[in-house]
PDB file of N, CA and C in Angstrom:
ATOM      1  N   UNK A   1      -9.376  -1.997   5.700  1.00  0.00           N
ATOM      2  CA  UNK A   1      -9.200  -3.426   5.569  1.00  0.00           C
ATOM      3  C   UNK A   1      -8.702  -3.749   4.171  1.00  0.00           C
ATOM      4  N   UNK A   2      -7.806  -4.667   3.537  1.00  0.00           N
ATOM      5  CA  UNK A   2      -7.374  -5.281   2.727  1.00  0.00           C
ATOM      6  C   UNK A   2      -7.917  -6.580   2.894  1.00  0.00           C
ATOM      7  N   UNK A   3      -7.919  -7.185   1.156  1.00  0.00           N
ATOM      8  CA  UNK A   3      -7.904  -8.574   1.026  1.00  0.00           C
ATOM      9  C   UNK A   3      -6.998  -9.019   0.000  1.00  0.00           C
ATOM     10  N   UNK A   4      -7.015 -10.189  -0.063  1.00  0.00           N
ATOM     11  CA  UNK A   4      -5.888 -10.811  -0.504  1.00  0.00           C
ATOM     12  C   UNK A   4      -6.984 -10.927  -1.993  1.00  0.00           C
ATOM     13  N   UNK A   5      -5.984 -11.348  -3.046  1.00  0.00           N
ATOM     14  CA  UNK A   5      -6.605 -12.049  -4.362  1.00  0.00           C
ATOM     15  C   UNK A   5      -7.633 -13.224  -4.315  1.00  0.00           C
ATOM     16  N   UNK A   6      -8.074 -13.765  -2.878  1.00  0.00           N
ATOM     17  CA  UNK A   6      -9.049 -14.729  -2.803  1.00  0.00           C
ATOM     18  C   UNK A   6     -10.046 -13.925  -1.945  1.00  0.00           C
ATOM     19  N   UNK A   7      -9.990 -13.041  -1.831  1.00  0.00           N
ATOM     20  CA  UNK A   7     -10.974 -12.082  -1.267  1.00  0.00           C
ATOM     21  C   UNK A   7     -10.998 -12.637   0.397  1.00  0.00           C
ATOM     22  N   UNK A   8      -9.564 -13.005   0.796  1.00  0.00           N
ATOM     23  CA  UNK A   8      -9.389 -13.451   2.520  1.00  0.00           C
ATOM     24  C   UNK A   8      -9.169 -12.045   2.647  1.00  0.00           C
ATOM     25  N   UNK A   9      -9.466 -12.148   4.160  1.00  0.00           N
ATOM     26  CA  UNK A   9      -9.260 -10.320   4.971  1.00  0.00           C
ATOM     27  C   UNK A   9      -7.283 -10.455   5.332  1.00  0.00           C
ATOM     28  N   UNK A  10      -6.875  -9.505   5.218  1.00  0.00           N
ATOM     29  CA  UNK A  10      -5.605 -10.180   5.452  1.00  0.00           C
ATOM     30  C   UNK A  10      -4.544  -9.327   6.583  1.00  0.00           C
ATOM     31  N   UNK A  11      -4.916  -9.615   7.856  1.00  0.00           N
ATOM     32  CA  UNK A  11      -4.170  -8.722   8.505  1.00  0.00           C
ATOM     33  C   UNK A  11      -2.830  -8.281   8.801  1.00  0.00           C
ATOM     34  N   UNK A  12      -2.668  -7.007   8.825  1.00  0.00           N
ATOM     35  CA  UNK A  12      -1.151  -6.506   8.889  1.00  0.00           C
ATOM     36  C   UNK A  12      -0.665  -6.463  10.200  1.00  0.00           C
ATOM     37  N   UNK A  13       0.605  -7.497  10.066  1.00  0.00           N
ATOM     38  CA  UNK A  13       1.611  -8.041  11.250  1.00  0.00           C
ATOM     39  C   UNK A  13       2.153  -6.604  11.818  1.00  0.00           C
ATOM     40  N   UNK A  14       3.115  -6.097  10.529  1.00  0.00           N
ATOM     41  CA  UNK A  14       4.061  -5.370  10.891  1.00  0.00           C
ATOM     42  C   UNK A  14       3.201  -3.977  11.023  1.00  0.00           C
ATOM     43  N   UNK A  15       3.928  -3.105  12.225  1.00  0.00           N
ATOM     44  CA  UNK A  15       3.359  -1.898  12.056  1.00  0.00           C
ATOM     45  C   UNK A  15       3.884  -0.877  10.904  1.00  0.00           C
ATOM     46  N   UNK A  16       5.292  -1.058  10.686  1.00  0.00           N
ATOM     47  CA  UNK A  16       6.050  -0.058   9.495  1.00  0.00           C
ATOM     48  C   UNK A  16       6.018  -0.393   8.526  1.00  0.00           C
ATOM     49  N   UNK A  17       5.386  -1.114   8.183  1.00  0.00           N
ATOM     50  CA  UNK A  17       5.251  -1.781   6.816  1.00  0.00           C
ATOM     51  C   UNK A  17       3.578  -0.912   6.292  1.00  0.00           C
ATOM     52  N   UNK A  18       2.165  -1.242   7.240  1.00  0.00           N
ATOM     53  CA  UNK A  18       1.596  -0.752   6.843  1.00  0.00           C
ATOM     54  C   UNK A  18       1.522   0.792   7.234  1.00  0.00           C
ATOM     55  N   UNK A  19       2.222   1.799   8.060  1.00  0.00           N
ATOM     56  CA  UNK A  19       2.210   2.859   7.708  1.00  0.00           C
ATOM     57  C   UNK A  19       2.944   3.535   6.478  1.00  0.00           C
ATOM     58  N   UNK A  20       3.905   3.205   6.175  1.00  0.00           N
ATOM     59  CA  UNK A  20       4.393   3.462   4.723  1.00  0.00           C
ATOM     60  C   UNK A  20       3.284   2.968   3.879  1.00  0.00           C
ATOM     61  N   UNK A  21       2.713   1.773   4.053  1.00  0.00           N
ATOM     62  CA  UNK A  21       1.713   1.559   2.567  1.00  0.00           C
ATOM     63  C   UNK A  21       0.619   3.004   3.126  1.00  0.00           C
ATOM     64  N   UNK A  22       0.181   3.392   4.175  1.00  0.00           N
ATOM     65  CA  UNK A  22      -0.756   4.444   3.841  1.00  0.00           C
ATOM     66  C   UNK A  22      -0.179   5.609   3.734  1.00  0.00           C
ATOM     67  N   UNK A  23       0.822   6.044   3.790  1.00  0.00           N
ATOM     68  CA  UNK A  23       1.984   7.341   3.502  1.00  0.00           C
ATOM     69  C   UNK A  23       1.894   7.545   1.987  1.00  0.00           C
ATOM     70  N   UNK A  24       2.067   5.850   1.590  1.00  0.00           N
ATOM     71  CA  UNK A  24       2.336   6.235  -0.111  1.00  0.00           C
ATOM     72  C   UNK A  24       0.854   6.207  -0.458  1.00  0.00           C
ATOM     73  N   UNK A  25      -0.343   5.782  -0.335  1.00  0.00           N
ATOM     74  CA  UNK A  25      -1.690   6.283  -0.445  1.00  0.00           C
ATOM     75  C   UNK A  25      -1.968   7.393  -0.446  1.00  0.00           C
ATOM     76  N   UNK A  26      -1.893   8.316   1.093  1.00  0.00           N
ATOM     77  CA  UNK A  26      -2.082   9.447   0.666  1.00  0.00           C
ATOM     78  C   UNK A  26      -1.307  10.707   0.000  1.00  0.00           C
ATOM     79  N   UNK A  27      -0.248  10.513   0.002  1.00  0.00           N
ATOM     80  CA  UNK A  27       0.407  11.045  -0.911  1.00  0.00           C
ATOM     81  C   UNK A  27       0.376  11.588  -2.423  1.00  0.00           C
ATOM     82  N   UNK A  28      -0.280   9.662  -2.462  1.00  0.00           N
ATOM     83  CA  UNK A  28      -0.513  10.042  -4.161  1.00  0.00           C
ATOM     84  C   UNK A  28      -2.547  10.808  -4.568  1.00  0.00           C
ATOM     85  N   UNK A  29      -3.001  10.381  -3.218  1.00  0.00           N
ATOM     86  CA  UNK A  29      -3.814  10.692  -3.266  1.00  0.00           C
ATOM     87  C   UNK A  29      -4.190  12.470  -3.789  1.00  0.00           C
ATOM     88  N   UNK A  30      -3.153  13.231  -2.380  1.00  0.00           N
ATOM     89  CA  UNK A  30      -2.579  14.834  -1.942  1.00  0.00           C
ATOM     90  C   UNK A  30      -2.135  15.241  -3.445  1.00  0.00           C
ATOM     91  N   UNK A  31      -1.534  14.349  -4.427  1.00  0.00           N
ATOM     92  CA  UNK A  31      -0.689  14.950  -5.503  1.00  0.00           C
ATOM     93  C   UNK A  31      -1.520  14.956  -6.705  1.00  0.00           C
ATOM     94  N   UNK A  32      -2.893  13.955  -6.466  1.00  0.00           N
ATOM     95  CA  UNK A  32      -3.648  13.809  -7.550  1.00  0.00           C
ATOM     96  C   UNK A  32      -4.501  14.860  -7.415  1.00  0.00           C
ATOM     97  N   UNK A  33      -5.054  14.876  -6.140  1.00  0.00           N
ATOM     98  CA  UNK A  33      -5.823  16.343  -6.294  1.00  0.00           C
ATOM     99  C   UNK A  33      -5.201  17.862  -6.826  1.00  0.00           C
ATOM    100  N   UNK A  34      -4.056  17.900  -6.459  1.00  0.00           N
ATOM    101  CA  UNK A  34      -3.286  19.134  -6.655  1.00  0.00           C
ATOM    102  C   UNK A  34      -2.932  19.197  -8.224  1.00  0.00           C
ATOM    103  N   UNK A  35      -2.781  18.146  -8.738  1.00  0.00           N
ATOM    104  CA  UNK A  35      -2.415  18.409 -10.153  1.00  0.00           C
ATOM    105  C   UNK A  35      -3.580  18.084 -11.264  1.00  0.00           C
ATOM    106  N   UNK A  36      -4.834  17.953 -10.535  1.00  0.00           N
ATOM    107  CA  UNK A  36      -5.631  17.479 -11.162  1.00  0.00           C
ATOM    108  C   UNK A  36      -6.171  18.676 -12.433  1.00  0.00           C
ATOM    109  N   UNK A  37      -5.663  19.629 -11.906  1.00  0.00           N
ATOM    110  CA  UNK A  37      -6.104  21.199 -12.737  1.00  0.00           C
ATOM    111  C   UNK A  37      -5.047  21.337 -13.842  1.00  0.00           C
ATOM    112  N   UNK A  38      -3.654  20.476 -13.684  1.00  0.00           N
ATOM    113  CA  UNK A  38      -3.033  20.788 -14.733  1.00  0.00           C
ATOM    114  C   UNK A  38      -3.022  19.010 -15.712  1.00  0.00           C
ATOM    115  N   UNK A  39      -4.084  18.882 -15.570  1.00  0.00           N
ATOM    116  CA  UNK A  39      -3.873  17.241 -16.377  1.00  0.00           C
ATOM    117  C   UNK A  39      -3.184  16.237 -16.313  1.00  0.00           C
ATOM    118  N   UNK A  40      -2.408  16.586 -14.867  1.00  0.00           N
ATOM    119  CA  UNK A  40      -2.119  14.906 -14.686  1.00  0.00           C
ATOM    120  C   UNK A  40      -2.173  14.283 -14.142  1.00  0.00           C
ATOM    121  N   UNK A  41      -2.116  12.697 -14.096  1.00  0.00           N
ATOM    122  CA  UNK A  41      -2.938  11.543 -13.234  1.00  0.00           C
ATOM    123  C   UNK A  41      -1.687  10.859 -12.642  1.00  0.00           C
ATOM    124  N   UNK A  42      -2.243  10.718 -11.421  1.00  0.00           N
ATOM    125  CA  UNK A  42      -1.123  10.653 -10.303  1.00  0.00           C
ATOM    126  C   UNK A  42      -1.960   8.612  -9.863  1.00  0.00           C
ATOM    127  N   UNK A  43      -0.935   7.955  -9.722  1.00  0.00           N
ATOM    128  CA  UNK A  43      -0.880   6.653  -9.266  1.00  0.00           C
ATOM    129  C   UNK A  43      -0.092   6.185  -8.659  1.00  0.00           C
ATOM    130  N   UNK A  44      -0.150   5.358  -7.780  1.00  0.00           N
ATOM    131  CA  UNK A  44       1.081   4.550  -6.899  1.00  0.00           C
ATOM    132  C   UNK A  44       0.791   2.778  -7.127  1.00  0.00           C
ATOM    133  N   UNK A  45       2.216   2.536  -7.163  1.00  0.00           N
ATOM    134  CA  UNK A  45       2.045   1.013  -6.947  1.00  0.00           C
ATOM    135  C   UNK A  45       3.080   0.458  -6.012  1.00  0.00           C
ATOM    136  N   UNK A  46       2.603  -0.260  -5.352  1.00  0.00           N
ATOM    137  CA  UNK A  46       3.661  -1.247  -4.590  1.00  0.00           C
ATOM    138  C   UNK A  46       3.510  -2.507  -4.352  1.00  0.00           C
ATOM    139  N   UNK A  47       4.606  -3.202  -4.120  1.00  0.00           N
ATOM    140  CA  UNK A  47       4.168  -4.766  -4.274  1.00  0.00           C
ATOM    141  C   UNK A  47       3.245  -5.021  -2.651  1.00  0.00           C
ATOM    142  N   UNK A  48       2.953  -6.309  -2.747  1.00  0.00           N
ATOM    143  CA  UNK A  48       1.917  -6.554  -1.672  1.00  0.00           C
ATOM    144  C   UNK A  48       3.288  -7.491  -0.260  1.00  0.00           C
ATOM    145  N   UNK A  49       2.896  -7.724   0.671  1.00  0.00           N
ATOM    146  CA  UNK A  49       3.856  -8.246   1.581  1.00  0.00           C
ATOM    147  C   UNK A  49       4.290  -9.710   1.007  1.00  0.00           C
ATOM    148  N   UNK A  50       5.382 -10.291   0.581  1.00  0.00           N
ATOM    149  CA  UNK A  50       5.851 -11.382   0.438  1.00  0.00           C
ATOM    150  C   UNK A  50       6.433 -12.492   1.364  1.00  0.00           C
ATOM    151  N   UNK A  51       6.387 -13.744   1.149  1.00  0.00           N
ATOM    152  CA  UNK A  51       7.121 -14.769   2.337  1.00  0.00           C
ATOM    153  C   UNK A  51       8.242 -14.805   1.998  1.00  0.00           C
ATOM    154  N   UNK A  52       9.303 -14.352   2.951  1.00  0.00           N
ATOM    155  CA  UNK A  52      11.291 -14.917   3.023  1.00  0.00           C
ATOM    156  C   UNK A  52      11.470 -15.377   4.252  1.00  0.00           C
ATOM    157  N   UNK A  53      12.342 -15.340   4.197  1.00  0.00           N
ATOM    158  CA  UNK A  53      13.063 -16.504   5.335  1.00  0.00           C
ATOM    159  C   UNK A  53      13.286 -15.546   6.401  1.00  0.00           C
ATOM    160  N   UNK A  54      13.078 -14.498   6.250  1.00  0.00           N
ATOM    161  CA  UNK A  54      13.163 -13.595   7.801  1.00  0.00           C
ATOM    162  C   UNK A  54      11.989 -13.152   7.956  1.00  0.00           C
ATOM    163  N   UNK A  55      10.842 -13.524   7.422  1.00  0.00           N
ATOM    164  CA  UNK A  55       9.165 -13.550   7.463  1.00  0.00           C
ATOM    165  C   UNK A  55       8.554 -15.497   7.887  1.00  0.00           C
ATOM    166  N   UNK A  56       9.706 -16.410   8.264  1.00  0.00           N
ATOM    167  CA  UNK A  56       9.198 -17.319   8.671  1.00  0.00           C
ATOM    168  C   UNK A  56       9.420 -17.699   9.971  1.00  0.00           C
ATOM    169  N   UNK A  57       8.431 -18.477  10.759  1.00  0.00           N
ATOM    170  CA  UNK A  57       8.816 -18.618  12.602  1.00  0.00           C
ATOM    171  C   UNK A  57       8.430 -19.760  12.538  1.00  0.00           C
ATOM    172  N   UNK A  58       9.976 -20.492  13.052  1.00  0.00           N
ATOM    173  CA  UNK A  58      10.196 -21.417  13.541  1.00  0.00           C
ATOM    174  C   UNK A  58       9.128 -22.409  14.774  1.00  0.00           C
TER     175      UNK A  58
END
């Protein structure tokens, strides 16, 4: 589960949207463990879902 910056629950519309956000999770997750023996710190960022005009219904 996710929440938004007002601590709302915020459910995910699209399905390809949130499997890429957990692709790039574990990923960085897979890369932090693996390099954790040679000192370095593994992070991901991505922006959060935004409103455009092909995200609005008429």
């Amino acid at each position: 589960m996710e929440f938004d910056i007002n601590n709302h629950l915020v459910i995910m519309s699209n399905v390809s949207y949130g499997v890429c956000k957990e692709a790039v999770d574990r990923l960085s997750k897979d890369m932090a463990y693996e390099l954790k023996s040679h000192k370095v710190s593994v992070f991901s960022l991505y922006p959060g879902q935004i409103r455009t005009e092909g995200m609005i219904i008429c």
